[in-house]
Protein backbone atom coordinates (compact mmCIF):
# COMPACT_ATOMS: atom_id res chain seq x y z
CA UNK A 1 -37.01 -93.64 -77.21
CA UNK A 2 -40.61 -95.15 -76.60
CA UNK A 3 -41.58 -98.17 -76.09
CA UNK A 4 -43.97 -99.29 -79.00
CA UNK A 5 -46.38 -101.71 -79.53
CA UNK A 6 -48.42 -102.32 -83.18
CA UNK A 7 -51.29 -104.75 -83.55
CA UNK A 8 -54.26 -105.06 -86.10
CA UNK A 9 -53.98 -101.27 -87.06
CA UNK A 10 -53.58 -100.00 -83.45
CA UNK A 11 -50.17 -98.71 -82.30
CA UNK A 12 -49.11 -97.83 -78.84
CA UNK A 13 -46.22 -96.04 -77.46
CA UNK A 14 -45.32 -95.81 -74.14
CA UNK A 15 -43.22 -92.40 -73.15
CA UNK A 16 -41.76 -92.07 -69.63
CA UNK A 17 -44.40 -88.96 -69.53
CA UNK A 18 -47.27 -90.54 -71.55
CA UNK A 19 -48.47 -93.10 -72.81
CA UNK A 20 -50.62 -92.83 -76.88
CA UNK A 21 -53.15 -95.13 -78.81
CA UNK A 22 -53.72 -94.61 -81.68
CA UNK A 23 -56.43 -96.83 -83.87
CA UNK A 24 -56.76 -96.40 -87.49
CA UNK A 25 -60.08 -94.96 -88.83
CA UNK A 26 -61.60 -91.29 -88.36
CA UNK A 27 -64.39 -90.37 -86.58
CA UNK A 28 -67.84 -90.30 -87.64
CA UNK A 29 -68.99 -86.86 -89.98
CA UNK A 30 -69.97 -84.83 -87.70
CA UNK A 31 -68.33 -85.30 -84.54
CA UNK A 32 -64.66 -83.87 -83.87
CA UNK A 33 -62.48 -84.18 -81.03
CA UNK A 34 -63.95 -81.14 -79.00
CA UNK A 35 -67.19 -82.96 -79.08
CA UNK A 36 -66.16 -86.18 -77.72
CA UNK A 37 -65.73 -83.99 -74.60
CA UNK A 38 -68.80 -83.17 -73.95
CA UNK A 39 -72.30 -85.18 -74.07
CA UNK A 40 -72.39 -86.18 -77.98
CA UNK A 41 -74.02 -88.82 -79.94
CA UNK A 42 -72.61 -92.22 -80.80
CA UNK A 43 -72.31 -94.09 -84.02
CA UNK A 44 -70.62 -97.24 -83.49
CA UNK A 45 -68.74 -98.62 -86.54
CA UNK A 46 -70.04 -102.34 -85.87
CA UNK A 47 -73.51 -101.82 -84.09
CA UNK A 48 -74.11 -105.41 -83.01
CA UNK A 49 -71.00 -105.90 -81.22
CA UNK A 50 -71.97 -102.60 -79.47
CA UNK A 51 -75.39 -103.56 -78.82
CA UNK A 52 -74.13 -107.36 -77.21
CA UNK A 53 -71.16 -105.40 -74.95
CA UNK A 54 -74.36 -102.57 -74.43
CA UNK A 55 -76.22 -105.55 -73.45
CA UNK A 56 -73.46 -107.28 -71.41
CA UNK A 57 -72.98 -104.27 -68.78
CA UNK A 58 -69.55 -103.48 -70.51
CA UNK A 59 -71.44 -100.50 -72.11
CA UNK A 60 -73.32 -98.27 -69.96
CA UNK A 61 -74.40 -95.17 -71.87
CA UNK A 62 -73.70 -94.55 -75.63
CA UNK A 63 -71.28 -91.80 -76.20
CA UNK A 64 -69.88 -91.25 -72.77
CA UNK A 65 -66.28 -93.75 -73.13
CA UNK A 66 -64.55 -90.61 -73.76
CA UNK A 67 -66.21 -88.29 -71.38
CA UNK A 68 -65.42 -90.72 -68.41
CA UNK A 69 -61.66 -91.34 -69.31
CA UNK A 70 -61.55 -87.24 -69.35
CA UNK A 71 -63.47 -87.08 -65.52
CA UNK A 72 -61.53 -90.56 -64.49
CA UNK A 73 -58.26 -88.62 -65.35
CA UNK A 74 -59.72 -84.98 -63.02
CA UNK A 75 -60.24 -87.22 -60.41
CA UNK A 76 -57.42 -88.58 -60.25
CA UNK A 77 -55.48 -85.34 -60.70
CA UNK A 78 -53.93 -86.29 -63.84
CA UNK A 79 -53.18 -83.86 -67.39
CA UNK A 80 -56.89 -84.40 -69.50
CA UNK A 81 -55.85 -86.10 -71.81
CA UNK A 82 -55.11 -85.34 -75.27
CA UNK A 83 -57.53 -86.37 -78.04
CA UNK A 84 -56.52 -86.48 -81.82
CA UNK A 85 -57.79 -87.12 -84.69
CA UNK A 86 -55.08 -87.71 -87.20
CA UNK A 87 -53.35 -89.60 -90.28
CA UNK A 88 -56.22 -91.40 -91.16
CA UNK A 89 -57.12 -92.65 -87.52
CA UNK A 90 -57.26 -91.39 -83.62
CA UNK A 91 -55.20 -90.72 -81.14
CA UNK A 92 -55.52 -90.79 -77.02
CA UNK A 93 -52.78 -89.66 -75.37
CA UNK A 94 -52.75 -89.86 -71.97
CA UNK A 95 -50.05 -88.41 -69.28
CA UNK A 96 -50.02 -90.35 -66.05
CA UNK A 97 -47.51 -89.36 -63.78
């Protein structure tokens, strides 16, 4: 049975081999899972709280969150992890071990 967490449209559940987000809302037209892994453009859905965090350092290229949690995950010899779009939002499941 998982362990799961809901919040503001965001649900988490935490497996003993993974652990998934998921956040409600789909992806901008155009882009699709495959593309996240790989160099891609970015939309962001509120672009002044991405341009202050851009700003801020918390940002440091646009469109590469998903590409460094893939190579974060290689280097740490860890499963890719899974990326979903689905039932009207995303999904990130990750498998630590």
């Amino acid at each position: 049975m998982p362990d799961i967490c809901e919040d503001n449209g965001r649900r988490q559940e935490e497996y003993d081999d993974s652990i998934n987000v998921w956040n409600g809302g789909t992806l901008p037209e155009g882009i699709n899972s495959e593309a996240l892994k790989r160099p891609h453009w970015s939309n962001p859905r509120n672009p002044i709280i991405a341009d202050v965090c851009f700003k801020g350092g918390l940002i440091d290229s646009w469109g590469s969150g998903t590409i460094r949690i893939i190579e974060t995950c290689k280097q740490a010899e860890l499963p890719e992890p899974e990326l979903v779009e689905q039932e009207g939002g995303f999904s990130v499941t990750l498998f630590p071990l």
